[in-house]
PDB file of N, CA and C in Angstrom:
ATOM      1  N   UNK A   1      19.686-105.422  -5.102  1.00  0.00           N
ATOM      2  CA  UNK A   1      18.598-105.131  -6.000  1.00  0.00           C
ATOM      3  C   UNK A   1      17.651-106.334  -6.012  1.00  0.00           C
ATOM      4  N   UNK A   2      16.361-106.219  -6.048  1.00  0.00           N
ATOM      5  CA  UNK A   2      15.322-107.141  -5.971  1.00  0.00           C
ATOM      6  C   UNK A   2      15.174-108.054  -7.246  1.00  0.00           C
ATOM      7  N   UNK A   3      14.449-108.946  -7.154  1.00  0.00           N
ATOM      8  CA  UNK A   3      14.280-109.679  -8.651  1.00  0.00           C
ATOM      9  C   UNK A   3      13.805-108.745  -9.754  1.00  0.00           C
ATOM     10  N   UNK A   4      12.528-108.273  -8.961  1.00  0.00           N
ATOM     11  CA  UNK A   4      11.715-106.727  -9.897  1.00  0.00           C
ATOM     12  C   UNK A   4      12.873-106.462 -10.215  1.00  0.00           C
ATOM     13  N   UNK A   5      13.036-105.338  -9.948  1.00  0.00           N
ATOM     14  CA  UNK A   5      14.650-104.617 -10.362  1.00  0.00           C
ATOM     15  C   UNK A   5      15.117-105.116 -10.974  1.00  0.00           C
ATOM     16  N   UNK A   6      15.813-106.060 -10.856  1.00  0.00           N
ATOM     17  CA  UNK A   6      17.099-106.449 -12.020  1.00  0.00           C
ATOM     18  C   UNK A   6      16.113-106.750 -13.341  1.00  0.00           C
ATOM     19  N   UNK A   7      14.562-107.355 -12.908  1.00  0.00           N
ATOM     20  CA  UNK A   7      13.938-107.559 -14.451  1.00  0.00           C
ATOM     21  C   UNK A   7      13.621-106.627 -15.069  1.00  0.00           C
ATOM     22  N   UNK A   8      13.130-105.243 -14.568  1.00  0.00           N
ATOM     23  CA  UNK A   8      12.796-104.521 -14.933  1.00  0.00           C
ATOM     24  C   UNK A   8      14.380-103.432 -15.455  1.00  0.00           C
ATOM     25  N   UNK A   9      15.670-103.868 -14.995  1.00  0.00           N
ATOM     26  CA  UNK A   9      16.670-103.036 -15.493  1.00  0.00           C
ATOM     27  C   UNK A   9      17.029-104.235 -16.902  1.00  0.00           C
ATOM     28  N   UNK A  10      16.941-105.453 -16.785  1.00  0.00           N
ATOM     29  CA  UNK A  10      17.262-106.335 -17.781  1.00  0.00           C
ATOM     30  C   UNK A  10      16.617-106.114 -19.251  1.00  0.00           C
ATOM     31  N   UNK A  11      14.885-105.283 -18.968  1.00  0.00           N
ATOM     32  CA  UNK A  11      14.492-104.831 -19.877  1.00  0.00           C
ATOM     33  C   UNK A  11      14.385-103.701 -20.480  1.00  0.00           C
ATOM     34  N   UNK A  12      15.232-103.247 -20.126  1.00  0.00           N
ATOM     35  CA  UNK A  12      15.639-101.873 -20.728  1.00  0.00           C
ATOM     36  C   UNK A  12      17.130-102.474 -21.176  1.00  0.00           C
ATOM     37  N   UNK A  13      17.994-102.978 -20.510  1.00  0.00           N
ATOM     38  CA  UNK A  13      19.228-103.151 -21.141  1.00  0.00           C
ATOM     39  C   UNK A  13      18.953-104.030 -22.336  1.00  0.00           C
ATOM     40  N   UNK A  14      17.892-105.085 -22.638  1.00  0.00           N
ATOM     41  CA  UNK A  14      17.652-106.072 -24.283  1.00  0.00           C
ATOM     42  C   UNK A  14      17.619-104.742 -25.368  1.00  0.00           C
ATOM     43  N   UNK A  15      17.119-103.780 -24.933  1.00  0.00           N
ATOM     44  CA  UNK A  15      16.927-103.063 -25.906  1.00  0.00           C
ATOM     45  C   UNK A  15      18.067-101.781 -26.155  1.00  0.00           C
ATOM     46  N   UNK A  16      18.872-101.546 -25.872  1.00  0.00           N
ATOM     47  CA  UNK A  16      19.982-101.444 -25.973  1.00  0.00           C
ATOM     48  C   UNK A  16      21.226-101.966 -26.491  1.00  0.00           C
ATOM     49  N   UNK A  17      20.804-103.432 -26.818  1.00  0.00           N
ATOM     50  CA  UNK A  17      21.879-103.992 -27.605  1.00  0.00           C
ATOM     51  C   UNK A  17      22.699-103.616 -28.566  1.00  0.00           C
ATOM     52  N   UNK A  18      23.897-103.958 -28.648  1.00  0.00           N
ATOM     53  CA  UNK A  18      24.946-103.306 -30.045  1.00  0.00           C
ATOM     54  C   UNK A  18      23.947-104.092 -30.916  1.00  0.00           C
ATOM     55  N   UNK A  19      23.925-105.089 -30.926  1.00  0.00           N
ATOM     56  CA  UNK A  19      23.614-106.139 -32.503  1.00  0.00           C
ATOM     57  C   UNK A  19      22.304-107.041 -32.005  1.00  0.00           C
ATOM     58  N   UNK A  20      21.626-107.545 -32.931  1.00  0.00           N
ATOM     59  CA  UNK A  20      20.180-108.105 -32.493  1.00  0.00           C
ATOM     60  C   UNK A  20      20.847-109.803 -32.073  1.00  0.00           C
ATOM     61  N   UNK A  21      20.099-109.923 -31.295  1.00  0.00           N
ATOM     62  CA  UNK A  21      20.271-111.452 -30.608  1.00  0.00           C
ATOM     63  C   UNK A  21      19.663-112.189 -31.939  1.00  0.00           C
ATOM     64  N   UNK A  22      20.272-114.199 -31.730  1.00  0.00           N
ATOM     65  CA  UNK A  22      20.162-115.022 -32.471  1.00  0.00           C
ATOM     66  C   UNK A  22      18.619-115.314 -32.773  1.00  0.00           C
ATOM     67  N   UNK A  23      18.017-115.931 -33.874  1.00  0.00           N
ATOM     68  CA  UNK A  23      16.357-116.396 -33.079  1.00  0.00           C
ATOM     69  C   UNK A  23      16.284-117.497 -32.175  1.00  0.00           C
ATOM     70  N   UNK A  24      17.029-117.795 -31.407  1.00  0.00           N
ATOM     71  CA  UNK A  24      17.013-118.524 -30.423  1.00  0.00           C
ATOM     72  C   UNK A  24      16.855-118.060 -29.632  1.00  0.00           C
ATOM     73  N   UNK A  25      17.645-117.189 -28.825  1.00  0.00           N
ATOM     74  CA  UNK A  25      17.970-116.391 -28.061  1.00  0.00           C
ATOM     75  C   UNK A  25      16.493-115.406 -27.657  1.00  0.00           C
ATOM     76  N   UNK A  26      16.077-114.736 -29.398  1.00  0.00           N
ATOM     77  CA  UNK A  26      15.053-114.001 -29.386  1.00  0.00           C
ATOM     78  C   UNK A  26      14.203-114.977 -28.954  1.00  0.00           C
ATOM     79  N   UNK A  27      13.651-115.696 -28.916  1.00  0.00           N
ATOM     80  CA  UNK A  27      12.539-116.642 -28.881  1.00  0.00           C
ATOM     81  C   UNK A  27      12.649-117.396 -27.138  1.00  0.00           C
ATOM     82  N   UNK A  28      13.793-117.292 -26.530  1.00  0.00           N
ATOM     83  CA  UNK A  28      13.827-117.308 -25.043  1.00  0.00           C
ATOM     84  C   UNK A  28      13.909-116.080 -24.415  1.00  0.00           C
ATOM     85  N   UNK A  29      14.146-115.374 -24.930  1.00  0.00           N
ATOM     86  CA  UNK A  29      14.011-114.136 -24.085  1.00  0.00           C
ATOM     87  C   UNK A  29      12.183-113.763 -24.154  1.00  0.00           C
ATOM     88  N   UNK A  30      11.766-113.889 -25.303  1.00  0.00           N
ATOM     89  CA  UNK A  30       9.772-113.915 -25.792  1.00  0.00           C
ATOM     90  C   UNK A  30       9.723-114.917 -24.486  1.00  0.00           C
ATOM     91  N   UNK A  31       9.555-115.953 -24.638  1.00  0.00           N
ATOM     92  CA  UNK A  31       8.924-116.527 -23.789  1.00  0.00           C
ATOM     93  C   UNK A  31       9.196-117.104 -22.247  1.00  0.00           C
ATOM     94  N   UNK A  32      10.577-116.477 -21.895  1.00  0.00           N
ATOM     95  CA  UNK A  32      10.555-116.360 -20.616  1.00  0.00           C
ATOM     96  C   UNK A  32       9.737-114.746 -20.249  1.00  0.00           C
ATOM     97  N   UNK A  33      10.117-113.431 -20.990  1.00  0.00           N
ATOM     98  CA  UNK A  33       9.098-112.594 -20.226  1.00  0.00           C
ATOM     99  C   UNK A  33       8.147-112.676 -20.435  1.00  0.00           C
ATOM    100  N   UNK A  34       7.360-113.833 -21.121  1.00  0.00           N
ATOM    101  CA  UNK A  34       5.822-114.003 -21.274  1.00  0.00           C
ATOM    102  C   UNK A  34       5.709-114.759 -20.314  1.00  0.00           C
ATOM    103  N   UNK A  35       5.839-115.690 -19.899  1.00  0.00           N
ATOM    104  CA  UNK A  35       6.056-116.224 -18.368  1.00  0.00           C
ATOM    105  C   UNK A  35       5.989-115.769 -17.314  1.00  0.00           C
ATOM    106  N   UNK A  36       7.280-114.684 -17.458  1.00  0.00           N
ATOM    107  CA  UNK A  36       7.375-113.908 -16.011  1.00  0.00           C
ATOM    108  C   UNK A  36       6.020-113.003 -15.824  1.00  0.00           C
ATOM    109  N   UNK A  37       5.479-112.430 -16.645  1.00  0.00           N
ATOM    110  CA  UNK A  37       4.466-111.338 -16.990  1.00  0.00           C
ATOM    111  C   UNK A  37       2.957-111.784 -16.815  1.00  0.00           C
ATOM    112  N   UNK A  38       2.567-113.156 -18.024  1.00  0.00           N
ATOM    113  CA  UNK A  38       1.730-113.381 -17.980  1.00  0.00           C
ATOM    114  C   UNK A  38       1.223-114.517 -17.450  1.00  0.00           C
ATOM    115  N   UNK A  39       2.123-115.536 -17.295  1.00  0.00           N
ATOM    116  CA  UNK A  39       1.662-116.810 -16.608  1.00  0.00           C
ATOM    117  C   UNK A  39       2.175-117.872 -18.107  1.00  0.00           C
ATOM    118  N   UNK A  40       1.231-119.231 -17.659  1.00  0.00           N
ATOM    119  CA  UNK A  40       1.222-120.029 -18.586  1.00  0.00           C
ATOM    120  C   UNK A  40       0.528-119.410 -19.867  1.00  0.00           C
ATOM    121  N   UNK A  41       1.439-120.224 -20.739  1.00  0.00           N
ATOM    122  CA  UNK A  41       0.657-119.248 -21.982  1.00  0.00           C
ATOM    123  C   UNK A  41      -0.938-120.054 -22.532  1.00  0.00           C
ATOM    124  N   UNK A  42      -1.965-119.254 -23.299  1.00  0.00           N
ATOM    125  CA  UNK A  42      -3.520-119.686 -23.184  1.00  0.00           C
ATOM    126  C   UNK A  42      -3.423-119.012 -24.825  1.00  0.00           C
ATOM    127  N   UNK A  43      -4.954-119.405 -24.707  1.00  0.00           N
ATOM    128  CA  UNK A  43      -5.566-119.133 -26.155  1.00  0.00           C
ATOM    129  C   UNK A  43      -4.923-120.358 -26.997  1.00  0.00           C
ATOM    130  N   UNK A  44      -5.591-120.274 -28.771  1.00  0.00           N
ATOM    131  CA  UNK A  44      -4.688-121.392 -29.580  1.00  0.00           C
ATOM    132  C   UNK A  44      -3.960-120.965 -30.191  1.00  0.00           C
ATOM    133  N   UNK A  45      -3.187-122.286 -30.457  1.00  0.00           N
ATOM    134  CA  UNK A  45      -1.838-122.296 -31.095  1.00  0.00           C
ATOM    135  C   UNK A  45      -2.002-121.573 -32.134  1.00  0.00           C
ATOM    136  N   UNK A  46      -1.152-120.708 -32.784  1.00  0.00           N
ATOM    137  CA  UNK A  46      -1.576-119.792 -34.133  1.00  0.00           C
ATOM    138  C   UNK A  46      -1.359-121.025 -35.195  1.00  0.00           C
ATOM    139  N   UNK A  47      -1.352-120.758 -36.463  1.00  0.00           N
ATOM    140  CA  UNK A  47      -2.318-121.069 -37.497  1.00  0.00           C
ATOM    141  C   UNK A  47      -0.492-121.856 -37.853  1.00  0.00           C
ATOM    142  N   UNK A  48      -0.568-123.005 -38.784  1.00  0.00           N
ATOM    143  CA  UNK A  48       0.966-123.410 -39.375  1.00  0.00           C
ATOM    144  C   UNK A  48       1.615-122.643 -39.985  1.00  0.00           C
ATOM    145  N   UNK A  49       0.865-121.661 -40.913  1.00  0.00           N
ATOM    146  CA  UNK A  49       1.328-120.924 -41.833  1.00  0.00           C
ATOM    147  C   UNK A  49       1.723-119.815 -41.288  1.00  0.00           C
ATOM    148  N   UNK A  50       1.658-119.197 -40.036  1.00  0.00           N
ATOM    149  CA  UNK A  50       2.023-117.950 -39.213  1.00  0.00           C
ATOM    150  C   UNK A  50       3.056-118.793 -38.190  1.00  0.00           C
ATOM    151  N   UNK A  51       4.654-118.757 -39.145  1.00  0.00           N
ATOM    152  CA  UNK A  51       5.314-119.253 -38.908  1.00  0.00           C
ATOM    153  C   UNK A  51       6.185-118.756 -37.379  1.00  0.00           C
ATOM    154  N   UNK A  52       6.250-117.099 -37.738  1.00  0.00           N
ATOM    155  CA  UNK A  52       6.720-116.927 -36.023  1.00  0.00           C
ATOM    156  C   UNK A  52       5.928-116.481 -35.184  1.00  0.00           C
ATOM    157  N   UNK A  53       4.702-116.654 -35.072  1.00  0.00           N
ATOM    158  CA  UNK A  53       3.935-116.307 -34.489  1.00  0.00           C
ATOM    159  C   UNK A  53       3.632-118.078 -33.158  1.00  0.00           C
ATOM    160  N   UNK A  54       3.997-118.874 -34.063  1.00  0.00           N
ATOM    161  CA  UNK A  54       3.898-120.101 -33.606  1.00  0.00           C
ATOM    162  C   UNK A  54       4.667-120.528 -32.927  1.00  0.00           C
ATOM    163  N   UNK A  55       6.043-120.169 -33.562  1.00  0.00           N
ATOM    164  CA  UNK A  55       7.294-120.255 -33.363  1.00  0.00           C
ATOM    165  C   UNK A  55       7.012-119.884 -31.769  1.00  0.00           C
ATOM    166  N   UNK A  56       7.188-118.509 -31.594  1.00  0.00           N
ATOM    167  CA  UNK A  56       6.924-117.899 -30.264  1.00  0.00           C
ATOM    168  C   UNK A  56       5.559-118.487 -29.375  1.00  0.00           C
ATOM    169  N   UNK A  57       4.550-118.853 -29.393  1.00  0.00           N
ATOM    170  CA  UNK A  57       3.660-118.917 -29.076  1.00  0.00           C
ATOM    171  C   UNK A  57       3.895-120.660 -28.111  1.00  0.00           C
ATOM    172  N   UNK A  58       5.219-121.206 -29.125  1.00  0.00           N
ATOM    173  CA  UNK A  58       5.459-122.866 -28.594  1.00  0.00           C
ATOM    174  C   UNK A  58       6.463-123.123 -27.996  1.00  0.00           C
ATOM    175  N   UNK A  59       7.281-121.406 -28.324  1.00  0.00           N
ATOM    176  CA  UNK A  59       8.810-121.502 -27.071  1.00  0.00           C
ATOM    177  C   UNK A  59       7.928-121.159 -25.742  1.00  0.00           C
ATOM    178  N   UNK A  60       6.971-120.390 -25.857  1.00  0.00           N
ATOM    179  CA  UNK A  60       6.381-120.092 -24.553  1.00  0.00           C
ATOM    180  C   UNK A  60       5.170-121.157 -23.737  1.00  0.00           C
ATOM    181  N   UNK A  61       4.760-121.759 -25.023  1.00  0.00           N
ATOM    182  CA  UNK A  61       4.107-123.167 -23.651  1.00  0.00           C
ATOM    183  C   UNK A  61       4.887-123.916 -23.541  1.00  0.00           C
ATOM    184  N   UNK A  62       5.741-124.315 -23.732  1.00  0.00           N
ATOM    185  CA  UNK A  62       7.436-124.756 -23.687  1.00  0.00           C
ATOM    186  C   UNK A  62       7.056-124.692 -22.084  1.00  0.00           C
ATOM    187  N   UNK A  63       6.976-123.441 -21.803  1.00  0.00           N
ATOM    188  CA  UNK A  63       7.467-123.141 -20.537  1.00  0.00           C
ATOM    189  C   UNK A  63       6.521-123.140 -18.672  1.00  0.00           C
ATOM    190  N   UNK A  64       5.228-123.836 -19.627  1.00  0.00           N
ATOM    191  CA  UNK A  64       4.171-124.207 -19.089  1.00  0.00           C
ATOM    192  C   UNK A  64       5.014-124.853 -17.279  1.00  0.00           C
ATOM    193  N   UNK A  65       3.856-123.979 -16.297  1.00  0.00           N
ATOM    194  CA  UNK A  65       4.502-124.545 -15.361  1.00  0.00           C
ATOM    195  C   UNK A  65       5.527-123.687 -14.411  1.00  0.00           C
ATOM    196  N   UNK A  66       5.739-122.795 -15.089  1.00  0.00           N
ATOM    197  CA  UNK A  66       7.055-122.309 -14.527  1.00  0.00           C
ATOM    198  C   UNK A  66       6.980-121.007 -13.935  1.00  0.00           C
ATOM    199  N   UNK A  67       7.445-121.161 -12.551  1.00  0.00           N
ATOM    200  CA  UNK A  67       7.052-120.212 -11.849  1.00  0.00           C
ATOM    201  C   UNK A  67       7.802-118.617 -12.421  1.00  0.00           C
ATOM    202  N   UNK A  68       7.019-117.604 -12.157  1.00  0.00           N
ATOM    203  CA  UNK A  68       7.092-116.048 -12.570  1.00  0.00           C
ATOM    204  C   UNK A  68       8.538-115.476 -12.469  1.00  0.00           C
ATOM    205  N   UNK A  69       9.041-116.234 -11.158  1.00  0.00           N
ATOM    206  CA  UNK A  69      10.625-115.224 -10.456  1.00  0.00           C
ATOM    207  C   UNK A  69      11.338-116.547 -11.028  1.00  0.00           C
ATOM    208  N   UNK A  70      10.972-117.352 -11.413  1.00  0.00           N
ATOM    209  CA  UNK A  70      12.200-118.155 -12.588  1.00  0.00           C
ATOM    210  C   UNK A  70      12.147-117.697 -13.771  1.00  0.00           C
ATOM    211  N   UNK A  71      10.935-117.667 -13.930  1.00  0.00           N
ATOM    212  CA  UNK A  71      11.152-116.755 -15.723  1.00  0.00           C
ATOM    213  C   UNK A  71      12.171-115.589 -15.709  1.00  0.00           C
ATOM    214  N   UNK A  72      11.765-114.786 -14.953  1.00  0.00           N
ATOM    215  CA  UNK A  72      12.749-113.536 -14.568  1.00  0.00           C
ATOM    216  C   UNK A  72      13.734-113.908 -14.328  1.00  0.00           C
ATOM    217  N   UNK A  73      14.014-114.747 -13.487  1.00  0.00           N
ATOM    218  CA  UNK A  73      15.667-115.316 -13.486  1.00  0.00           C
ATOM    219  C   UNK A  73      16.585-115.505 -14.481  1.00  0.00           C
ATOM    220  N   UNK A  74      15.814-116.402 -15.624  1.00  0.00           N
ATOM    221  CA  UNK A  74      16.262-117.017 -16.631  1.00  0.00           C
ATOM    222  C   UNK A  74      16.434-115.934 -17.657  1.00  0.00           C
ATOM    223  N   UNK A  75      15.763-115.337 -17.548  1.00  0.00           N
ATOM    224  CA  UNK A  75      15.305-113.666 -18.852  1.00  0.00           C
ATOM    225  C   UNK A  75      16.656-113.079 -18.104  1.00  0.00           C
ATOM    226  N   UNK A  76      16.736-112.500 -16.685  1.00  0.00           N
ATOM    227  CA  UNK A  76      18.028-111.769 -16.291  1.00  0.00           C
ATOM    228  C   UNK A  76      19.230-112.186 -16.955  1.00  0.00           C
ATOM    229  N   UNK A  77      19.543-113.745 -16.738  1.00  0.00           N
ATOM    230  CA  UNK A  77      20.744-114.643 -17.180  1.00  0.00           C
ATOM    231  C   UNK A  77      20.774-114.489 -18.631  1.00  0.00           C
ATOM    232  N   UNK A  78      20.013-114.632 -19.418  1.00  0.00           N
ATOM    233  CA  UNK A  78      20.024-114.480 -21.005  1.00  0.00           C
ATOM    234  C   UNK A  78      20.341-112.870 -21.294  1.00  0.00           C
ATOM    235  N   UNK A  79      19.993-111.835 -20.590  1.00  0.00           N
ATOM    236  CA  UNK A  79      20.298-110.355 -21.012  1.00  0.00           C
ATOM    237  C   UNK A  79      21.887-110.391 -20.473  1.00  0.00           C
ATOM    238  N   UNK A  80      22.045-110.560 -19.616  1.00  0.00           N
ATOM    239  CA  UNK A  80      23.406-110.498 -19.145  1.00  0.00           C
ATOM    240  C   UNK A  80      24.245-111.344 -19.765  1.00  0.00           C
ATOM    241  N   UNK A  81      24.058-112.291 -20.268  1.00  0.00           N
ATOM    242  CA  UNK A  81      25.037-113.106 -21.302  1.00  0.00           C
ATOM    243  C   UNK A  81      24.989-112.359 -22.859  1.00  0.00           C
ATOM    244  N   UNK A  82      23.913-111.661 -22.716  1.00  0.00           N
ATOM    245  CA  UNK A  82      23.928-111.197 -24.285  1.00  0.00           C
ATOM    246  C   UNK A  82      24.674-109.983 -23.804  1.00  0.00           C
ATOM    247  N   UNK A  83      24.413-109.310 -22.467  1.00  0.00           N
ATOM    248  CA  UNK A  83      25.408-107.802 -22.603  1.00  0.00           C
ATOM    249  C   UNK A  83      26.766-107.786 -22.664  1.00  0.00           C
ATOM    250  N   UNK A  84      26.996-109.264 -22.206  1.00  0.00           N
ATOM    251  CA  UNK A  84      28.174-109.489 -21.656  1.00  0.00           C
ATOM    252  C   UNK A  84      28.677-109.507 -20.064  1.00  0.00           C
ATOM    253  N   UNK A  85      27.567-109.054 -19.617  1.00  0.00           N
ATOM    254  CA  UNK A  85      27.565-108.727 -18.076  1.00  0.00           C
ATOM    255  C   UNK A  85      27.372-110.236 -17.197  1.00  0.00           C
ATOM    256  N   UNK A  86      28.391-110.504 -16.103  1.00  0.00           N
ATOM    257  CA  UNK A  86      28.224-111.134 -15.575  1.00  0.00           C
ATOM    258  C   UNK A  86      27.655-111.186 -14.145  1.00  0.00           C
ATOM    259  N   UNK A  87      27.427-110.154 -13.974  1.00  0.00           N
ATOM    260  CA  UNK A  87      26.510-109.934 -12.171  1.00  0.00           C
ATOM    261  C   UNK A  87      25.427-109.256 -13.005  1.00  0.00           C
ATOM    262  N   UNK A  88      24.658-108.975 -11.708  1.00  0.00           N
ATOM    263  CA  UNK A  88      23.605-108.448 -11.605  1.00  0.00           C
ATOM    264  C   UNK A  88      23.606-106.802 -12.328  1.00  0.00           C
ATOM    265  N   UNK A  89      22.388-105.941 -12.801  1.00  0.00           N
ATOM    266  CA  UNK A  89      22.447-104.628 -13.270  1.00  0.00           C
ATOM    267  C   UNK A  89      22.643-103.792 -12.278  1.00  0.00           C
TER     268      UNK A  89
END
């Protein structure tokens, strides 16, 4: 199965979960597929008081730099540790 593939089966399996992931977890899984999807992240930082909006917005320039099929990599590895799955979908 291709990188596509497994990202595109990885995102259908997040949403399937028995139980909701940690906000950690949530907040790497946000901003690695904002990565994989959109690139480096742009526009400004949201406002202090739009607490997860920021939150997310700073796990994802976090990630400034980082190529598309690593994001996907890293997003695959985080769904599969949350499914429990240890290979590929």
């Amino acid at each position: 199965m291709s990188i596509n593939e497994q990202f595109a089966a990885a995102q259908i399996a997040v949403k399937n979960l028995s139980e909701k992931p940690g906000n950690l977890d949530l907040l790497a899984l946000y901003a690695n597929f904002k990565q994989a999807t959109d690139g480096d992240a742009d526009g400004n930082r949201p406002n202090m008081t739009d607490f997860i909006a920021r939150a997310k917005y700073d796990a994802w320039a976090a990630l400034a730099g980082t190529a598309p099929e690593v994001a996907q990599e890293k997003y695959i590895e985080l769904v599969n540790r949350l499914t429990g799955q240890d290979s590929e979908f």
